[in-house]
Each structure stands twice: as structure tokens, then as C-alpha cells.
C-alpha atoms as a PDB file:
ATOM      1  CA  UNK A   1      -6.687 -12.192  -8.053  1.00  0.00           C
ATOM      2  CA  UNK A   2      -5.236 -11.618  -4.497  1.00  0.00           C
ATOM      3  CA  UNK A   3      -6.053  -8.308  -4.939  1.00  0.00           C
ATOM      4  CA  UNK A   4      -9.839  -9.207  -3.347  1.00  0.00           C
ATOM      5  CA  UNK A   5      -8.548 -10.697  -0.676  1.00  0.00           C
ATOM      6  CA  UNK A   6      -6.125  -7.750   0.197  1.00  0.00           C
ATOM      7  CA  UNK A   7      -9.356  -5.303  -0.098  1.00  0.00           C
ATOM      8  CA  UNK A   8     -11.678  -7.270   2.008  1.00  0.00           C
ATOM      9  CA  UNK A   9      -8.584  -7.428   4.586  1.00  0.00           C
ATOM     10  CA  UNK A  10      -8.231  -3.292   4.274  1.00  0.00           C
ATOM     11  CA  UNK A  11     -12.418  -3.043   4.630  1.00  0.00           C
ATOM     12  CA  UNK A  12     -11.949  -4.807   8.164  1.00  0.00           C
ATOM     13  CA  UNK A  13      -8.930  -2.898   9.613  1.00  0.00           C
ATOM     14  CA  UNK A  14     -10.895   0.197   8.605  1.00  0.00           C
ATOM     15  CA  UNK A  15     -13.880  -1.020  10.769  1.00  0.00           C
ATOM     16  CA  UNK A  16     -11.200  -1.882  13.482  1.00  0.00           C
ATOM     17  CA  UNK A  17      -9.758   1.486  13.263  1.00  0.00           C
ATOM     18  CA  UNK A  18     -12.356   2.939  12.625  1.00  0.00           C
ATOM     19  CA  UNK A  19     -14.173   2.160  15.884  1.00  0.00           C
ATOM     20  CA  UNK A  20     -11.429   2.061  18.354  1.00  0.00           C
ATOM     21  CA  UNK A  21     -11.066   5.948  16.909  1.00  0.00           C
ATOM     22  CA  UNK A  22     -14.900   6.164  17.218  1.00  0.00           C
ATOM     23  CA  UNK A  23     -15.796   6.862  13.826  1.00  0.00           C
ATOM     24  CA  UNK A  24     -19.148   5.574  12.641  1.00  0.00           C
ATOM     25  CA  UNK A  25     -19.397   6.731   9.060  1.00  0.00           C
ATOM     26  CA  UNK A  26     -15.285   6.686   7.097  1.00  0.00           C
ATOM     27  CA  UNK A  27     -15.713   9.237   3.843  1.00  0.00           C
ATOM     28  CA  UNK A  28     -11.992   8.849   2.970  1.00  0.00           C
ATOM     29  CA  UNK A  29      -9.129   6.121   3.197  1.00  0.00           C
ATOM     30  CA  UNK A  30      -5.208   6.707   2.611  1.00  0.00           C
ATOM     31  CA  UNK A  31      -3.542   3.403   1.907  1.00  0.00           C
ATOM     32  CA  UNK A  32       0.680   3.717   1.611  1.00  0.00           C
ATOM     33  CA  UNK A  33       1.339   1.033  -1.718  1.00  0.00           C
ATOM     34  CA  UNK A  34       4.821   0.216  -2.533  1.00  0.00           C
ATOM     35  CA  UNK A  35       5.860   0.708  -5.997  1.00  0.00           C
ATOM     36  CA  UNK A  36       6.783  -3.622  -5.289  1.00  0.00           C
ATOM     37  CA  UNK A  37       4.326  -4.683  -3.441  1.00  0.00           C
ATOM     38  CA  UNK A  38       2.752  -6.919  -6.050  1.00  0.00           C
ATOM     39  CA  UNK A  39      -0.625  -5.694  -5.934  1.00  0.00           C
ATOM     40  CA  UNK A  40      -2.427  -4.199  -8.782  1.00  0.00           C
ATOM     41  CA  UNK A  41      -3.780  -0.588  -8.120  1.00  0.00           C
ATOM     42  CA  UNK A  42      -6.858  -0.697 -10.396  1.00  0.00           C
ATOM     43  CA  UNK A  43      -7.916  -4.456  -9.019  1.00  0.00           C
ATOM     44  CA  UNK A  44      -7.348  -3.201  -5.532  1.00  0.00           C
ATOM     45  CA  UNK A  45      -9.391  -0.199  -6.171  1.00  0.00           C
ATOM     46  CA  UNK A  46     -12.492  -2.629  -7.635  1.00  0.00           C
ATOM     47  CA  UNK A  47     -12.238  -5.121  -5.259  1.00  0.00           C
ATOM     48  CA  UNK A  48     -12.884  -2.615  -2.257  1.00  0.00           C
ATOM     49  CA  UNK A  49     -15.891  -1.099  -4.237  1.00  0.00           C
ATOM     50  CA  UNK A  50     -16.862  -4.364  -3.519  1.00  0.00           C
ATOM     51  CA  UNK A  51     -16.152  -5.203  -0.153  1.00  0.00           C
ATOM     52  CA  UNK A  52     -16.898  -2.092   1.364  1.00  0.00           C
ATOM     53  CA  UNK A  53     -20.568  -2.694   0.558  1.00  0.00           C
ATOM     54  CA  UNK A  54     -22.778  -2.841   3.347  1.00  0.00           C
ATOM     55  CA  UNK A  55     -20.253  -1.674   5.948  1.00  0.00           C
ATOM     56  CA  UNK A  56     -18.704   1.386   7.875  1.00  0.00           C
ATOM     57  CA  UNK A  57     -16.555   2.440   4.677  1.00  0.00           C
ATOM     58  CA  UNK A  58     -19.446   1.717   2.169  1.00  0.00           C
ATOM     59  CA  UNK A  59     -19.109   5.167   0.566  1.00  0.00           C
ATOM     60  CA  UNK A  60     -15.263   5.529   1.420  1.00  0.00           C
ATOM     61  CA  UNK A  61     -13.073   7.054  -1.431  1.00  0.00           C
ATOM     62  CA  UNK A  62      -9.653   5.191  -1.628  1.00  0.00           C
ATOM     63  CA  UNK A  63      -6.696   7.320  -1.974  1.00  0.00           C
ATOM     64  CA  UNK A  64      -3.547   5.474  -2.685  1.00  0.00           C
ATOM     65  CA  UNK A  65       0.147   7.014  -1.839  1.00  0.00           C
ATOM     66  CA  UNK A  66       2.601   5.372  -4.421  1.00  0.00           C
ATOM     67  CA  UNK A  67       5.864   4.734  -2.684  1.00  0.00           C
ATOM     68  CA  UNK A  68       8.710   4.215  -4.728  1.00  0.00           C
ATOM     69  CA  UNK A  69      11.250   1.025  -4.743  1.00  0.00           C
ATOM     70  CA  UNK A  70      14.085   2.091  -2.861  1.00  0.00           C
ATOM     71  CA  UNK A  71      17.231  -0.293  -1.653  1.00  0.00           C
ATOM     72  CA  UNK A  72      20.486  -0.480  -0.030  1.00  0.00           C
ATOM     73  CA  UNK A  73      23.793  -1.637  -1.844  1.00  0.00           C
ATOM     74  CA  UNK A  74      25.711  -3.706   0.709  1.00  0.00           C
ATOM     75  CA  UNK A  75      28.741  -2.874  -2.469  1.00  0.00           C
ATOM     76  CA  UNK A  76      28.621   0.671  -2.624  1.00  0.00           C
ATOM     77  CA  UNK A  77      26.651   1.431   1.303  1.00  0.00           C
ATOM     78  CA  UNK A  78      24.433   3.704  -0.600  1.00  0.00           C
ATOM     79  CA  UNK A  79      20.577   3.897  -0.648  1.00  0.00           C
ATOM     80  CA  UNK A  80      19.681   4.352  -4.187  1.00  0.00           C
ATOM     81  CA  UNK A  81      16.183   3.840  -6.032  1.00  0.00           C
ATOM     82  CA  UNK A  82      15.076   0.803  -7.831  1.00  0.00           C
ATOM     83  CA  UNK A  83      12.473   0.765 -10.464  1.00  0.00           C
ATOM     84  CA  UNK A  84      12.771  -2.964 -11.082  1.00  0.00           C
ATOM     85  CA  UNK A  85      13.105  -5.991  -9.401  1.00  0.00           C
ATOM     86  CA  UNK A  86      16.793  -7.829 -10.213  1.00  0.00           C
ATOM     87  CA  UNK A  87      17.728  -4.334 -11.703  1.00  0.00           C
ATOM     88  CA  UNK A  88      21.365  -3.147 -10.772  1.00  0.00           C
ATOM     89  CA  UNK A  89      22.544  -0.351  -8.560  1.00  0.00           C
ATOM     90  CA  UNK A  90      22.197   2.969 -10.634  1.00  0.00           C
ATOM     91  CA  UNK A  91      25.495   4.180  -8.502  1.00  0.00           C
ATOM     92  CA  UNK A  92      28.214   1.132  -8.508  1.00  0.00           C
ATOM     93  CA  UNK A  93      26.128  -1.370 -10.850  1.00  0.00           C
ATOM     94  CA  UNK A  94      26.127  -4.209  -8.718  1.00  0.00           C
ATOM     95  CA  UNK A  95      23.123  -6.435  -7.126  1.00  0.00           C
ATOM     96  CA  UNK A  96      23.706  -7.353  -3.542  1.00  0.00           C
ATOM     97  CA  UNK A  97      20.786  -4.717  -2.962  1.00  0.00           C
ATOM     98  CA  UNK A  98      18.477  -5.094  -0.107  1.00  0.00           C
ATOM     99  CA  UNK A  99      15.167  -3.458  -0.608  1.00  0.00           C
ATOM    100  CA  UNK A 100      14.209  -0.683   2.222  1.00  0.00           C
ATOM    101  CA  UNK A 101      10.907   0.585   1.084  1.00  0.00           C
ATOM    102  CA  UNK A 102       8.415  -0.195  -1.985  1.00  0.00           C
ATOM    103  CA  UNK A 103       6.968  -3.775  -0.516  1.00  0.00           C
ATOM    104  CA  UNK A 104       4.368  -2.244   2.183  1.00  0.00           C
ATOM    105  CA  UNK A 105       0.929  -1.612   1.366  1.00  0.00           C
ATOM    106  CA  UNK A 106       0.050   0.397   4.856  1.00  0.00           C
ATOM    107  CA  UNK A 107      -3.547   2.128   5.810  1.00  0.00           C
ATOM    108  CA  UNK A 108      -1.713   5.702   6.704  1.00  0.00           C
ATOM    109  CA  UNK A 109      -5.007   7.349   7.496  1.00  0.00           C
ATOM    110  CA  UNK A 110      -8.859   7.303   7.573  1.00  0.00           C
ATOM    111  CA  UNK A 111     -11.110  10.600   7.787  1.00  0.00           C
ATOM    112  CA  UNK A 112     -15.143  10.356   8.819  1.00  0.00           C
ATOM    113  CA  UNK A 113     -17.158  11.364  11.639  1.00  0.00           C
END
């Protein structure tokens, strides 16, 4: 379960954020997550219950911004969405497509005092 590791990386950037913003206390968290990004939303979400324990973000709600799979077809030059990996273009039906959003999982914002 990566997803652990991922949330105990997000629980320090919001510390390092955080302070260099000069928050002492976080009360909300807005985390971008691509629609691709491989990481389970619900094992994300229990895994920073857990490793926000005991620090800055300790009572911290998580709110996640799903961004959807979208990619470029090098055979038709359009930008179309993708709701699958290995799925074809929903314009042309071909596969040379190059993903352009839908992999990032991004801390947008944070909100405390």
C-alpha cells in the first residue's frame, strides 16, 4: 500500500508549507489527484488520518480535487479525454495518445491560522 507512504510525504510538505506561510495550526488541505495517478482515494484518505497524528495538520480535513485523464492524439492533434489507460481516441480511434493531465497528485492549497 503506497498509498501510506504518499500520505506521510503530503503530512510533511504541509508542515513545510505550512511554516514558510506561517501557519501553526492547518484546518483544511486541497490535494489536486489525477483520475491516473494510481493512488487509491479512500487508502490515501486513511493513511493521512494516520500520519497527520501528532503534527501541524493533526485535525486537517482532506479535500481531494479529481482531475480527469485527459491526452493528446499525435493522429488526429486533438486533446480529447481518456477514461482508461490503453483506451483509444474517442475522436479518430487511434492510440499514439500522450497523456496531458490525470497523473499528478498536487497539494493546491492549505487553509489554518
Amino acid at each position: 500500500m503506497h498509498e501510506m507512504a504518499l500520505a506521510a510525504s503530503l503530512v510533511d510538505l504541509i508542515a513545510e508549507q505550512a511554516h514558510a506561510n506561517g501557519l501553526a495550526h492547518v484546518k483544511r488541505v486541497w490535494l489536486a489527484l489525477g483520475a491516473h495517478a494510481a493512488v487509491d482515494e479512500s487508502a490515501l484518505a486513511f493513511g493521512f488520518e494516520v500520519a497527520r497524528r501528532g503534527t501541524i495538520a493533526e485535525d486537517a480535513e482532506l479535500c481531494v480535487e479529481r482531475v480527469p485523464g485527459r491526452a493528446y492524439c499525435m493522429e488526429c492533434s486533438d486533446t480529447v479525454d481518456v477514461t482508461a489507460r490503453g483506451a483509444p481516441c474517442p475522436v479518430c480511434g487511434g492510440y499514439q495518445l500522450l497523456l496531458v493531465a490525470g497523473e499528478e497528485m498536487r497539494l493546491t492549497a492549505l487553509e489554518g491560522n
